[in-house]
C-alpha atoms as a PDB file:
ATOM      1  CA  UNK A   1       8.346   5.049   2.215  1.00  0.00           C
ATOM      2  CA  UNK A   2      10.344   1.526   1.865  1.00  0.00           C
ATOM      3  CA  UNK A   3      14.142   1.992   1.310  1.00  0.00           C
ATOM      4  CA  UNK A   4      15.663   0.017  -1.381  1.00  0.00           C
ATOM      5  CA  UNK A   5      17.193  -2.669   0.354  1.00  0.00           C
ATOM      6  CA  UNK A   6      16.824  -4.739   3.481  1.00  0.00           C
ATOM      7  CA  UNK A   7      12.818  -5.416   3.014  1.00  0.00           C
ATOM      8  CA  UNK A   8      12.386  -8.287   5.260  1.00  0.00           C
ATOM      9  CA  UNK A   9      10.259 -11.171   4.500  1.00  0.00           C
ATOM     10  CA  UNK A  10       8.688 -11.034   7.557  1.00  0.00           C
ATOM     11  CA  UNK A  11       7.068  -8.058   6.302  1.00  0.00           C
ATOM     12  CA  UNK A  12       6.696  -9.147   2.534  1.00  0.00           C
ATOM     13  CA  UNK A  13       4.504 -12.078   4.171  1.00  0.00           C
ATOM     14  CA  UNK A  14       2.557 -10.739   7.284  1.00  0.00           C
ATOM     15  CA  UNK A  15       0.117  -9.425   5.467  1.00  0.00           C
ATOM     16  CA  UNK A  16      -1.204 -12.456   3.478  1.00  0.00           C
ATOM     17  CA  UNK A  17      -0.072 -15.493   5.387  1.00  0.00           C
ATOM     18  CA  UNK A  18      -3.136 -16.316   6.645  1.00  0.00           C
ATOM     19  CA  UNK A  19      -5.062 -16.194   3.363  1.00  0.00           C
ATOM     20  CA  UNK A  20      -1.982 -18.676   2.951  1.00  0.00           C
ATOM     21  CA  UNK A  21      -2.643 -20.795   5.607  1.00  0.00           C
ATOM     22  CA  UNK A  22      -6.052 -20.854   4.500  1.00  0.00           C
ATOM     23  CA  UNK A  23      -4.769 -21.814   1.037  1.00  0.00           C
ATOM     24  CA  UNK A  24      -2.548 -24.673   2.178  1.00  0.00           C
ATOM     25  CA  UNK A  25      -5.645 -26.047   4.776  1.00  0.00           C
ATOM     26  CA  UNK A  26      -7.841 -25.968   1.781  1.00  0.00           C
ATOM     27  CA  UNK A  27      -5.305 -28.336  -0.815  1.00  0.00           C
ATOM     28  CA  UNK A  28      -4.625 -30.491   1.785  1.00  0.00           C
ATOM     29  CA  UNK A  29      -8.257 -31.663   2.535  1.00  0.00           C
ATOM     30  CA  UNK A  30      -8.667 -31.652  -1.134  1.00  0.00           C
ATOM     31  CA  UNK A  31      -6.392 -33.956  -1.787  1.00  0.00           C
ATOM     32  CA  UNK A  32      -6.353 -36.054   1.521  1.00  0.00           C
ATOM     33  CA  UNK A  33     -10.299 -36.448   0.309  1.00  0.00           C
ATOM     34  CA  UNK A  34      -9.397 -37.254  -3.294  1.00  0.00           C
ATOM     35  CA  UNK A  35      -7.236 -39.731  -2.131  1.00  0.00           C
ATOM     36  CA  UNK A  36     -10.264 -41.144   0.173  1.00  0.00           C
ATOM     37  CA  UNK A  37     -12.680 -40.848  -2.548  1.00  0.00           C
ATOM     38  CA  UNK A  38     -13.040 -40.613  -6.315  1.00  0.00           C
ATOM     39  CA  UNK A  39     -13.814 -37.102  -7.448  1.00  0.00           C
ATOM     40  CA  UNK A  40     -13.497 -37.257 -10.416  1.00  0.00           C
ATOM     41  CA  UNK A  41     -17.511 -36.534 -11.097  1.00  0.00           C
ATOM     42  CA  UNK A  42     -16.901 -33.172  -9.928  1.00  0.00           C
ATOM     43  CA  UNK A  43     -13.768 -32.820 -12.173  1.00  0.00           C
ATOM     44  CA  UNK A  44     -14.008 -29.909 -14.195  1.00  0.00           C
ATOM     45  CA  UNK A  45     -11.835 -28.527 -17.450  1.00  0.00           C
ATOM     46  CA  UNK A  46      -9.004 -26.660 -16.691  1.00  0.00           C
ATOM     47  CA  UNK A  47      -9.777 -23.681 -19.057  1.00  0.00           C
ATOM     48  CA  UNK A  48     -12.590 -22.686 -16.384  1.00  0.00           C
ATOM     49  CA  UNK A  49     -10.327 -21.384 -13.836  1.00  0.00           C
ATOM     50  CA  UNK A  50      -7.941 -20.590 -16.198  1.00  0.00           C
ATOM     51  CA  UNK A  51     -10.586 -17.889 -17.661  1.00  0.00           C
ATOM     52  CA  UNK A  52     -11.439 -16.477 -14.074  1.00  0.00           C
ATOM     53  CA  UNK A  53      -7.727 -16.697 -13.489  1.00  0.00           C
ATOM     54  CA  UNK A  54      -6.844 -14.126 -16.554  1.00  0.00           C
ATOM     55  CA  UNK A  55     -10.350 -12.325 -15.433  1.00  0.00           C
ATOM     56  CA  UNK A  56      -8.112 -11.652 -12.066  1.00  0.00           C
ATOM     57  CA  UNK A  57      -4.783 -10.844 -13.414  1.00  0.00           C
ATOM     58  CA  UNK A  58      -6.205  -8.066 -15.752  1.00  0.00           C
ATOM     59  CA  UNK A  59      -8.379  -6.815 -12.824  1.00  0.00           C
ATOM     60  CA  UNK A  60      -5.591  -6.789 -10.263  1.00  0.00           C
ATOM     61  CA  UNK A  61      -3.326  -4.937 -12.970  1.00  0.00           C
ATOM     62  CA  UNK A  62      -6.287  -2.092 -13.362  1.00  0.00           C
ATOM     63  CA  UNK A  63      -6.264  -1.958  -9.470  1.00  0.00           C
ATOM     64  CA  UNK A  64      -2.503  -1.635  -8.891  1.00  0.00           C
ATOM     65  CA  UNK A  65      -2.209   0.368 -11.642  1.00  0.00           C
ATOM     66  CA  UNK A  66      -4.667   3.083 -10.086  1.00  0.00           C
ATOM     67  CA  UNK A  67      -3.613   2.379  -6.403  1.00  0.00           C
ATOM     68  CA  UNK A  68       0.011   3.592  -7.791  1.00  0.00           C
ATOM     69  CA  UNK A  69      -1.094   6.210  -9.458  1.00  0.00           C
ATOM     70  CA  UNK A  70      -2.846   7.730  -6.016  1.00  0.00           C
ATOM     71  CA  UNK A  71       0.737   6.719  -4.164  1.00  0.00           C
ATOM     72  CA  UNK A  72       2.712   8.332  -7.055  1.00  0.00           C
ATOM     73  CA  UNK A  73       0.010  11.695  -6.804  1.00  0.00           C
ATOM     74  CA  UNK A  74       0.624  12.280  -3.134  1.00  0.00           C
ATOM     75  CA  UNK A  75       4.817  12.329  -3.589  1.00  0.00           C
ATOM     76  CA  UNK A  76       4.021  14.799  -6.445  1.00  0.00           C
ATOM     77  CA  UNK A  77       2.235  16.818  -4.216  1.00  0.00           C
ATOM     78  CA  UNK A  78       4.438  16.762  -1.529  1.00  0.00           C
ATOM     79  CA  UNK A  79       7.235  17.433  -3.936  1.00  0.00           C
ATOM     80  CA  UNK A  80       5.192  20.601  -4.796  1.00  0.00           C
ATOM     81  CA  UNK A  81       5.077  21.656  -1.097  1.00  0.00           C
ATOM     82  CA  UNK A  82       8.672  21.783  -0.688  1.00  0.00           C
ATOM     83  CA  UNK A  83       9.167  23.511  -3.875  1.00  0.00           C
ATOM     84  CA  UNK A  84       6.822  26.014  -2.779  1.00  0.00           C
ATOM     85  CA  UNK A  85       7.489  26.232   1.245  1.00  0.00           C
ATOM     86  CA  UNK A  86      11.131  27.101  -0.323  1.00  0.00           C
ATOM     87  CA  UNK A  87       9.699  29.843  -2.765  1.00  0.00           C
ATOM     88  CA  UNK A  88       7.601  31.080   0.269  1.00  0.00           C
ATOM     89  CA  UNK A  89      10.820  31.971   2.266  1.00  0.00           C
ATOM     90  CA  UNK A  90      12.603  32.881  -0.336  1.00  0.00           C
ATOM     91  CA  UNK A  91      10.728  35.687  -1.428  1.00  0.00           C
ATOM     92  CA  UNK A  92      10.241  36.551   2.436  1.00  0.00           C
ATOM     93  CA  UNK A  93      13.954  36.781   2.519  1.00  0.00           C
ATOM     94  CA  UNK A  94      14.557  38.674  -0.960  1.00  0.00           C
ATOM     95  CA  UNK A  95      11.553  40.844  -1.562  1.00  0.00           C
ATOM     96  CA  UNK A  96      11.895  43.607   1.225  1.00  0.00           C
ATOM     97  CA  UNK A  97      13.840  46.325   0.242  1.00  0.00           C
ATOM     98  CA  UNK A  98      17.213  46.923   1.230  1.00  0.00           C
ATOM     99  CA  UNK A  99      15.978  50.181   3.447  1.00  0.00           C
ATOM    100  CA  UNK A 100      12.937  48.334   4.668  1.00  0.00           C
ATOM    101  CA  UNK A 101      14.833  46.021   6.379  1.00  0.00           C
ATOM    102  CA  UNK A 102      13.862  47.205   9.698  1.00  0.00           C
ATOM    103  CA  UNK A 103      13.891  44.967  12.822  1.00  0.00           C
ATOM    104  CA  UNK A 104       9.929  44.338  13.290  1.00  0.00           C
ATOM    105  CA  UNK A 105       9.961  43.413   9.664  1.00  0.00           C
ATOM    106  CA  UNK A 106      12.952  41.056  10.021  1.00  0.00           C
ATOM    107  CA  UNK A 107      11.315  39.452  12.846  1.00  0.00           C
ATOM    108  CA  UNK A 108       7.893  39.119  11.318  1.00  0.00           C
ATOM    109  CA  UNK A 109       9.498  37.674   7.893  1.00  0.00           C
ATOM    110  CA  UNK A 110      11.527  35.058  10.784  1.00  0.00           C
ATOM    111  CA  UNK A 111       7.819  34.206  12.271  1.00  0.00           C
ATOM    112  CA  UNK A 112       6.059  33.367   8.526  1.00  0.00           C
ATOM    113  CA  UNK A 113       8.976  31.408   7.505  1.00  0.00           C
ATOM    114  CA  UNK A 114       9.501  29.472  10.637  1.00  0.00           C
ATOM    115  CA  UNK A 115       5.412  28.929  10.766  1.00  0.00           C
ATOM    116  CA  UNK A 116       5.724  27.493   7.070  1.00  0.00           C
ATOM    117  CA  UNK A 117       7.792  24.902   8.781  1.00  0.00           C
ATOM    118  CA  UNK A 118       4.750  24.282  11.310  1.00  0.00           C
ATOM    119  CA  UNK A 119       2.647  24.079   8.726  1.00  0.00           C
ATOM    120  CA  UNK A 120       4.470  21.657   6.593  1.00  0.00           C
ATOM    121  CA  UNK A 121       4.475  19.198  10.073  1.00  0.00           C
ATOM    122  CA  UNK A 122       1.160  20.020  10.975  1.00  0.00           C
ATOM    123  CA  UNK A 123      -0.860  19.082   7.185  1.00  0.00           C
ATOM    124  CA  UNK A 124       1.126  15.648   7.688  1.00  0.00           C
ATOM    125  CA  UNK A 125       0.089  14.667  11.166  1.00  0.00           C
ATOM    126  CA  UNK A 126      -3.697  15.616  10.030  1.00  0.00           C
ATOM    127  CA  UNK A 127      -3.648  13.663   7.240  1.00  0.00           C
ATOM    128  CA  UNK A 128      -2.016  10.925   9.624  1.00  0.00           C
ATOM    129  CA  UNK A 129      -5.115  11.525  11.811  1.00  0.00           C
ATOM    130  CA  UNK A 130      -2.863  12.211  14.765  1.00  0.00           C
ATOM    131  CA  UNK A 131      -2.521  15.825  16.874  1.00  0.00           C
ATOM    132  CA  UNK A 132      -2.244  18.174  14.251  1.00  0.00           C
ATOM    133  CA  UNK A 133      -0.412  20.491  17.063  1.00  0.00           C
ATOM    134  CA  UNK A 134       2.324  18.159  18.175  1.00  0.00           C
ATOM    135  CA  UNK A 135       5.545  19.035  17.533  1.00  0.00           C
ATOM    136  CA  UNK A 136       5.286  22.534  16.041  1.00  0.00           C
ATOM    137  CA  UNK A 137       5.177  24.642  19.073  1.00  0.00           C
ATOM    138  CA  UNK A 138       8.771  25.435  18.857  1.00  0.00           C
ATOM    139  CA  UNK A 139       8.707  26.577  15.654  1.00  0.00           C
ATOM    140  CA  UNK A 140       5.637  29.171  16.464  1.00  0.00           C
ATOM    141  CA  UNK A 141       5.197  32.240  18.396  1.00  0.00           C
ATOM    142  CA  UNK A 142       3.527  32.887  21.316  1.00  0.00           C
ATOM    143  CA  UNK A 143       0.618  34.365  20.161  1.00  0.00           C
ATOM    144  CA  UNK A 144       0.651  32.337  17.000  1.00  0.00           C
ATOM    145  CA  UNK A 145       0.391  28.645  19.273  1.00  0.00           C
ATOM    146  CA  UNK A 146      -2.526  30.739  21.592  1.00  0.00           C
ATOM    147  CA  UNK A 147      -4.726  31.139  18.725  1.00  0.00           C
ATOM    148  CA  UNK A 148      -4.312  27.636  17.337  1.00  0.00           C
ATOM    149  CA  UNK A 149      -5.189  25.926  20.593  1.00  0.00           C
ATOM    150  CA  UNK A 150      -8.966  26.161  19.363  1.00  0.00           C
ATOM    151  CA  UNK A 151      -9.143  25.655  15.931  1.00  0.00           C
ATOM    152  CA  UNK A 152     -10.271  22.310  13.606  1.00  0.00           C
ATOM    153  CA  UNK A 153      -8.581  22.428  10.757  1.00  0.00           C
ATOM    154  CA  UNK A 154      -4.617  24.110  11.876  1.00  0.00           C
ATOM    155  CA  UNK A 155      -2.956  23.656   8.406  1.00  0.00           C
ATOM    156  CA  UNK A 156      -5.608  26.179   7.187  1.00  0.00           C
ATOM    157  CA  UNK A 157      -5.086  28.221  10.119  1.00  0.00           C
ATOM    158  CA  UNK A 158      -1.514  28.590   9.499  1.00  0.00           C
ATOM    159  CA  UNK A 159      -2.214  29.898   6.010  1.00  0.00           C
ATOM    160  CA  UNK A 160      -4.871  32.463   7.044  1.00  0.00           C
ATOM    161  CA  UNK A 161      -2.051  33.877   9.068  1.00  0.00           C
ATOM    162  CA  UNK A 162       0.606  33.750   6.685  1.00  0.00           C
ATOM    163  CA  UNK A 163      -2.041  35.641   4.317  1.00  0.00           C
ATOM    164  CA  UNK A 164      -2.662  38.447   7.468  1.00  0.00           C
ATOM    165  CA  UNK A 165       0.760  38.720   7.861  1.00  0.00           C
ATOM    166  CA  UNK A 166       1.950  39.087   3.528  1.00  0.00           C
ATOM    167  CA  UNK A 167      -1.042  41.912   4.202  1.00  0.00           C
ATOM    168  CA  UNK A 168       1.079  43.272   7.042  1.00  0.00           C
ATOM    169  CA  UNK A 169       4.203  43.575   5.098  1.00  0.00           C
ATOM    170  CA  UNK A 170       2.317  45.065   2.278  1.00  0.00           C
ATOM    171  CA  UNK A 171       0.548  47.535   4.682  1.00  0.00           C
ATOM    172  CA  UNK A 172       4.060  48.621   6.155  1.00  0.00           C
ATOM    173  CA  UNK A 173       5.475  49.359   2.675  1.00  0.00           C
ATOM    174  CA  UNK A 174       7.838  46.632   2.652  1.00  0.00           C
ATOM    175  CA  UNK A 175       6.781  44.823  -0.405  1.00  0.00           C
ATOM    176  CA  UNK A 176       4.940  46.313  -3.688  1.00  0.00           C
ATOM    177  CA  UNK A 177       1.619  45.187  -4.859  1.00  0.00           C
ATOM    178  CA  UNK A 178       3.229  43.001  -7.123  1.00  0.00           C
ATOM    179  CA  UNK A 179       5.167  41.101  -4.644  1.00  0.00           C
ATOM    180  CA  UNK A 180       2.052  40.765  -2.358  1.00  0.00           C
ATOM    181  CA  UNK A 181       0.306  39.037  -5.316  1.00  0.00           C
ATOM    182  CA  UNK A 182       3.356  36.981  -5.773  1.00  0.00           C
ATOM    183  CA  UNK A 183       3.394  36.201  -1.997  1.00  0.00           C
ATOM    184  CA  UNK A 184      -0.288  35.549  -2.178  1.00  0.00           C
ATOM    185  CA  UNK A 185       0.238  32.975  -5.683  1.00  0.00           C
ATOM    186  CA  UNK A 186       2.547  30.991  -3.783  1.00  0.00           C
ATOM    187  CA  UNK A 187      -0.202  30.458  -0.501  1.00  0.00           C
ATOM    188  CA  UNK A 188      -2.498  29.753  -3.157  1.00  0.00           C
ATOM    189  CA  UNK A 189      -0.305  26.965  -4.808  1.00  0.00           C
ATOM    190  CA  UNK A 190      -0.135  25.456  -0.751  1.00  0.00           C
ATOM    191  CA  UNK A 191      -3.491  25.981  -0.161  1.00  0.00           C
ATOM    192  CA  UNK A 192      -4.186  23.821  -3.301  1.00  0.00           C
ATOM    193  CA  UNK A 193      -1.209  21.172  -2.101  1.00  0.00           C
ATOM    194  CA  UNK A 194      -3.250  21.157   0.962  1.00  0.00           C
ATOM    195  CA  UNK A 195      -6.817  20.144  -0.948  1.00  0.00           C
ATOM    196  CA  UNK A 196      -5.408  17.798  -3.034  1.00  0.00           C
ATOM    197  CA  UNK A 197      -3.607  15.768  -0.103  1.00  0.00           C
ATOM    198  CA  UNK A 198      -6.972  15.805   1.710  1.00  0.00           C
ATOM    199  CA  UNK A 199      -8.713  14.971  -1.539  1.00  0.00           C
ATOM    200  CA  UNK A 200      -6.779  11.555  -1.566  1.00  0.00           C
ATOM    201  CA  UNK A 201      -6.733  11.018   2.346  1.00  0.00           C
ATOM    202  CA  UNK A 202     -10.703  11.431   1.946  1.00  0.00           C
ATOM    203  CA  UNK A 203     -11.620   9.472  -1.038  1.00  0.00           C
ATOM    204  CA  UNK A 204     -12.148   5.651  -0.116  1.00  0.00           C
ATOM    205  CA  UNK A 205     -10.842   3.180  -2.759  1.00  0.00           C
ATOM    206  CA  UNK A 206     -14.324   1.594  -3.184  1.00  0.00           C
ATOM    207  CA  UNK A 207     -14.814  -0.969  -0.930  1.00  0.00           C
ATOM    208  CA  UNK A 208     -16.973  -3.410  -2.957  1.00  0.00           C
ATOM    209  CA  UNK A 209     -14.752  -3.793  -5.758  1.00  0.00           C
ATOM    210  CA  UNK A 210     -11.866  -4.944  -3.265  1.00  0.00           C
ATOM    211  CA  UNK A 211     -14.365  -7.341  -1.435  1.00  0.00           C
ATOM    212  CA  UNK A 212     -15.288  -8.869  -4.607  1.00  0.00           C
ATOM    213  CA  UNK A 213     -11.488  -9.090  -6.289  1.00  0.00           C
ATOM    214  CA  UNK A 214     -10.952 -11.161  -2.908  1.00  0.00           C
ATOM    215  CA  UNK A 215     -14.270 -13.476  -3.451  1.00  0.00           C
ATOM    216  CA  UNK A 216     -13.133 -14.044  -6.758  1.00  0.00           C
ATOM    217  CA  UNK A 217      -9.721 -14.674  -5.905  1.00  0.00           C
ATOM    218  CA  UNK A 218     -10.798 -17.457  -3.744  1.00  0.00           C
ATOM    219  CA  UNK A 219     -13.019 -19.041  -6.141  1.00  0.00           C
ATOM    220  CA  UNK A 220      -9.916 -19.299  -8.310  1.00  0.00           C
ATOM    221  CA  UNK A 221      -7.954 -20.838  -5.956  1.00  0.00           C
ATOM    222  CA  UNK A 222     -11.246 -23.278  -4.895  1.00  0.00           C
ATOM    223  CA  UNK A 223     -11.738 -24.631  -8.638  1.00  0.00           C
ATOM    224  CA  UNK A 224      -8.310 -24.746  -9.382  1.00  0.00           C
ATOM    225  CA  UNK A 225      -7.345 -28.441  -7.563  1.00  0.00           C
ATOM    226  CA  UNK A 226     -10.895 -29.411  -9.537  1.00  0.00           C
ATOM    227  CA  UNK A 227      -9.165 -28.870 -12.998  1.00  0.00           C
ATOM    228  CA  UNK A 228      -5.915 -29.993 -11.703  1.00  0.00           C
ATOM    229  CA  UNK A 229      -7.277 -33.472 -10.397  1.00  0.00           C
ATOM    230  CA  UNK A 230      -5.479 -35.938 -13.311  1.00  0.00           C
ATOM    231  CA  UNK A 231      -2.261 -34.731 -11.949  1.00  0.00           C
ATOM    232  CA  UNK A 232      -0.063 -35.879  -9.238  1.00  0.00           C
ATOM    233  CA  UNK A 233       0.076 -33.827  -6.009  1.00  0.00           C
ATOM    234  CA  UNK A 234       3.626 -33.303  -6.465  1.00  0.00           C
ATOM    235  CA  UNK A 235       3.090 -30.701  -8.926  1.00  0.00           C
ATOM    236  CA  UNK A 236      -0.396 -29.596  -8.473  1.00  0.00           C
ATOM    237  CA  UNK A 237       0.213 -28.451  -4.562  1.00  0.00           C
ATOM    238  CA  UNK A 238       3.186 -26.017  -4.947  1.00  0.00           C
ATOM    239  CA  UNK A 239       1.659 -24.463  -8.714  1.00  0.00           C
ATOM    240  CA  UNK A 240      -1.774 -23.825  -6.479  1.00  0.00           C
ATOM    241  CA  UNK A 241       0.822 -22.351  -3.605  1.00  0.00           C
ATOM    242  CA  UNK A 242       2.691 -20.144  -5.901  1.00  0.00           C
ATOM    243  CA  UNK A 243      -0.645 -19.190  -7.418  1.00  0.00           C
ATOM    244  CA  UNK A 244      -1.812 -17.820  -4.497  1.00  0.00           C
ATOM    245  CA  UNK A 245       0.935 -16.561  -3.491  1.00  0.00           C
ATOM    246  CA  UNK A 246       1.216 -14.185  -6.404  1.00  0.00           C
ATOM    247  CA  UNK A 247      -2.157 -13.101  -6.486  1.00  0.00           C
ATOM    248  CA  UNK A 248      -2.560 -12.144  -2.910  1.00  0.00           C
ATOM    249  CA  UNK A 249       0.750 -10.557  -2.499  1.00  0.00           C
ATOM    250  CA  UNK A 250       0.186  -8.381  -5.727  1.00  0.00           C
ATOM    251  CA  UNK A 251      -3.883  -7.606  -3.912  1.00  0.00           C
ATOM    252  CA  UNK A 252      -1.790  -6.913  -0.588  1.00  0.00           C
ATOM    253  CA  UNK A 253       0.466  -3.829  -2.395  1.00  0.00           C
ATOM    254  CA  UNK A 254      -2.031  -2.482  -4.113  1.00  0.00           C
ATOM    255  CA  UNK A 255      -4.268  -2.067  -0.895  1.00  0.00           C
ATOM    256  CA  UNK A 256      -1.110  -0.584   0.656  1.00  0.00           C
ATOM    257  CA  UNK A 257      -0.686   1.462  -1.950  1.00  0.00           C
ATOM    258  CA  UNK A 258      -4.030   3.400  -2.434  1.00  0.00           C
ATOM    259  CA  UNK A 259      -3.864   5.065   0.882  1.00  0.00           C
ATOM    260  CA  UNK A 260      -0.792   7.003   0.687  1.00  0.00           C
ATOM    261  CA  UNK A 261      -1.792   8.753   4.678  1.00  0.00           C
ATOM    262  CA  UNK A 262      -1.851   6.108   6.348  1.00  0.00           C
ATOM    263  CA  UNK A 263       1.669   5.691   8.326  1.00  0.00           C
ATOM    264  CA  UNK A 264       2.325   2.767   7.162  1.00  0.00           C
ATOM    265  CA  UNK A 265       6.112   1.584   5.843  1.00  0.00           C
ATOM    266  CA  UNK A 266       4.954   2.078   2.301  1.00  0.00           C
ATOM    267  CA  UNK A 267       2.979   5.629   2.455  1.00  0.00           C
ATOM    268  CA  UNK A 268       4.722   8.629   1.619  1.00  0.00           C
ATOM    269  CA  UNK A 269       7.086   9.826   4.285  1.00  0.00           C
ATOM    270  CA  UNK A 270       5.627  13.380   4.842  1.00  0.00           C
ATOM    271  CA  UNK A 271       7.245  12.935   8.695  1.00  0.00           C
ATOM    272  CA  UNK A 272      10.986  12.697   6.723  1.00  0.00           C
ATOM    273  CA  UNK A 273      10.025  15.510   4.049  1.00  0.00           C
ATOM    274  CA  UNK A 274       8.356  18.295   6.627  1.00  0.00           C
ATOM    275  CA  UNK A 275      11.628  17.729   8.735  1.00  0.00           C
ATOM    276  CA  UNK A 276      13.516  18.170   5.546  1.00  0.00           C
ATOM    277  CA  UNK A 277      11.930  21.216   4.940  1.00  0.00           C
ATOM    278  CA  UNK A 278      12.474  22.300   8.186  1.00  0.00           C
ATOM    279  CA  UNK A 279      16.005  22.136   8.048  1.00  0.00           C
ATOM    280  CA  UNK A 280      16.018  24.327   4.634  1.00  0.00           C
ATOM    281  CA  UNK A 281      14.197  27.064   5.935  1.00  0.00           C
ATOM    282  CA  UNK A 282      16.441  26.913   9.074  1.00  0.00           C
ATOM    283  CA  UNK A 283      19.355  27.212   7.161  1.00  0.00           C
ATOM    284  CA  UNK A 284      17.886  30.029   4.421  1.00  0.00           C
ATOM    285  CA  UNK A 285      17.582  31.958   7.682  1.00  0.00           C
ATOM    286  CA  UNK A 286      21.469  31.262   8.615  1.00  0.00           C
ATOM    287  CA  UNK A 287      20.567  29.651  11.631  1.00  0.00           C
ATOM    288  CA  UNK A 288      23.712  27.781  12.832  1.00  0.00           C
ATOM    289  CA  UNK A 289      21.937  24.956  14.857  1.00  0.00           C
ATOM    290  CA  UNK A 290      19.722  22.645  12.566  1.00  0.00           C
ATOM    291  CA  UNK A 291      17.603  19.860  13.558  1.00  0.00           C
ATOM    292  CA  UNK A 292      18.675  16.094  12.760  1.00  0.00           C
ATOM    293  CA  UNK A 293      16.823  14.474   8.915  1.00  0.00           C
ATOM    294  CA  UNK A 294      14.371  11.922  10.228  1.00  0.00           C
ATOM    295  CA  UNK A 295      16.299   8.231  10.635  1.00  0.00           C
ATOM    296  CA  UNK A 296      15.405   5.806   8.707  1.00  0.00           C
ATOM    297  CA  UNK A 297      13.673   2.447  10.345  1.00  0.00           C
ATOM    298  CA  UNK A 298      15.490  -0.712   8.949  1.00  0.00           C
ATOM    299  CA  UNK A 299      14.090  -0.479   5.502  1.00  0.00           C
ATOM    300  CA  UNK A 300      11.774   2.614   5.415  1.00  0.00           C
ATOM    301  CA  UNK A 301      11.295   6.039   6.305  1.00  0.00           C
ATOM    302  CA  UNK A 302       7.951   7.574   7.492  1.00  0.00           C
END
């Protein structure tokens, strides 16, 4: 996620300088030519491109407009994840009765609440498409990590285990019906945290319409010097420039934006909020020793 302040242009501009370059190639042949010959047969009006150029904006405001709104879904869900990884252990903590409090059941509640944590850093490495088992180990137990070793999908795995073990509790009279239900709503409300994430890592932004916004963005930019041929270089070159400029910069963020998984400066920082979440659980259980928030890079957070 980018920080507030401190975005470097280096970064505002990597991503579309050489459409730019390609830009500033193209107007300087175009005029370098129009100085060499007349063109003026090929002259066109002005409100041509200006249609396709309004075509563009409106289109480009659709497609931002929906990239967002995926970008803006996935912090809502991950919002939702800490809200409910906090109810989780919570009603580990509270439910139990005062004279059920016995040490097995202390140490099991310690496990599921500590594995929530594991969870939380596992569903954002998957949907990062890196090892789904880093960094969780420590937060396991023994025969919790052993079982894991083999399976596909571990975020799932973790919940099927936090479901044997709200069974456990319930089998060992430490929680009511009623709590187990409530124990079981709140894996439900993770397990559907967990669908929609995928749902939004796994649904491609259509490819076609992006290749085509591009084609037409071009063919703006390529009739544009036609309608602009009357008028002196001086003005035409930088308007054309800061044309481009805008268009591809505003095509850039929203192809940023649709993919919300991706690790990239602008995705949502599950790696900040799992460690985050971490540190809550750690300290619901009165653990003295926390682990550090996730530094910031220069001017985001992953």
């Amino acid at each position: 996620m980018i920080l507030k302040q401190g975005i470097p242009f280096s970064y505002i501009f990597k991503k579309i300088y050489r459409d730019i370059v390609l830009v500033v190639a193209y107007i300087i042949f175009f005029y370098y030519v129009s100085h060499t010959w007349d063109l003026h047969f090929i002259e066109i009006p002005f409100a041509f491109p200006g249609v396709i150029g309004t075509a563009i904006s409106i289109i480009l405001g659709f497609r931002i407009n929906q990239a967002y709104t995926r970008w803006w879904e996935a912090r809502k869900i991950w919002g939702a994840i800490v809200n409910d990884s906090r109810t989780l252990v919570r009603q580990l903590l509270t439910l139990p009765s005062a004279d059920t409090q016995r040490e097995d059941g202390l140490s099991l509640v310690k496990h599921m609440a500590l594995r929530q944590a594991a969870w939380c850093v596992s569903l954002g490495q998957m949907l990062r498409k890196q090892d789904s088992l880093a960094n969780i180990q420590h937060m396991l137990a023994p025969a919790d990590w052993k079982a894991l070793q083999d399976k596909k999908h571990v975020p799932n795995s973790i919940l099927v285990m936090h479901g044997r073990d709200a069974q456990r509790l319930f089998q060992q009279g430490m929680v009511t019906d009623i709590q187990q239900a409530n124990l079981d709503a709140t894996l439900a409300r993770l397990t559907d945290s967990m669908g929609k994430s995928e749902r939004i890592k796994n649904t491609v932004f259509p490819v076609l319409y992006s290749r085509l916004l591009h084609a037409f963005l071009y063919l703006f930019l390529f009739l544009l010097p036609l309608g602009l041929i009357d008028y002196s270089p001086i003005i035409t070159m930088p308007v054309i420039l800061a044309s481009s400029i805008i268009f591809f910069l505003i095509e850039r963020t929203s192809e940023r934006l649709q993919d919300p998984f991706e690790d990239e400066p602008n995705d949502t920082a599950v790696t900040s909020i799992a460690r985050a979440i971490e540190i809550n659980i750690r300290e619901m259980l009165e653990e003295k020793e926390l682990p550090e928030p996730i530094a910031p890079e220069p001017f985001y957070v992953l």
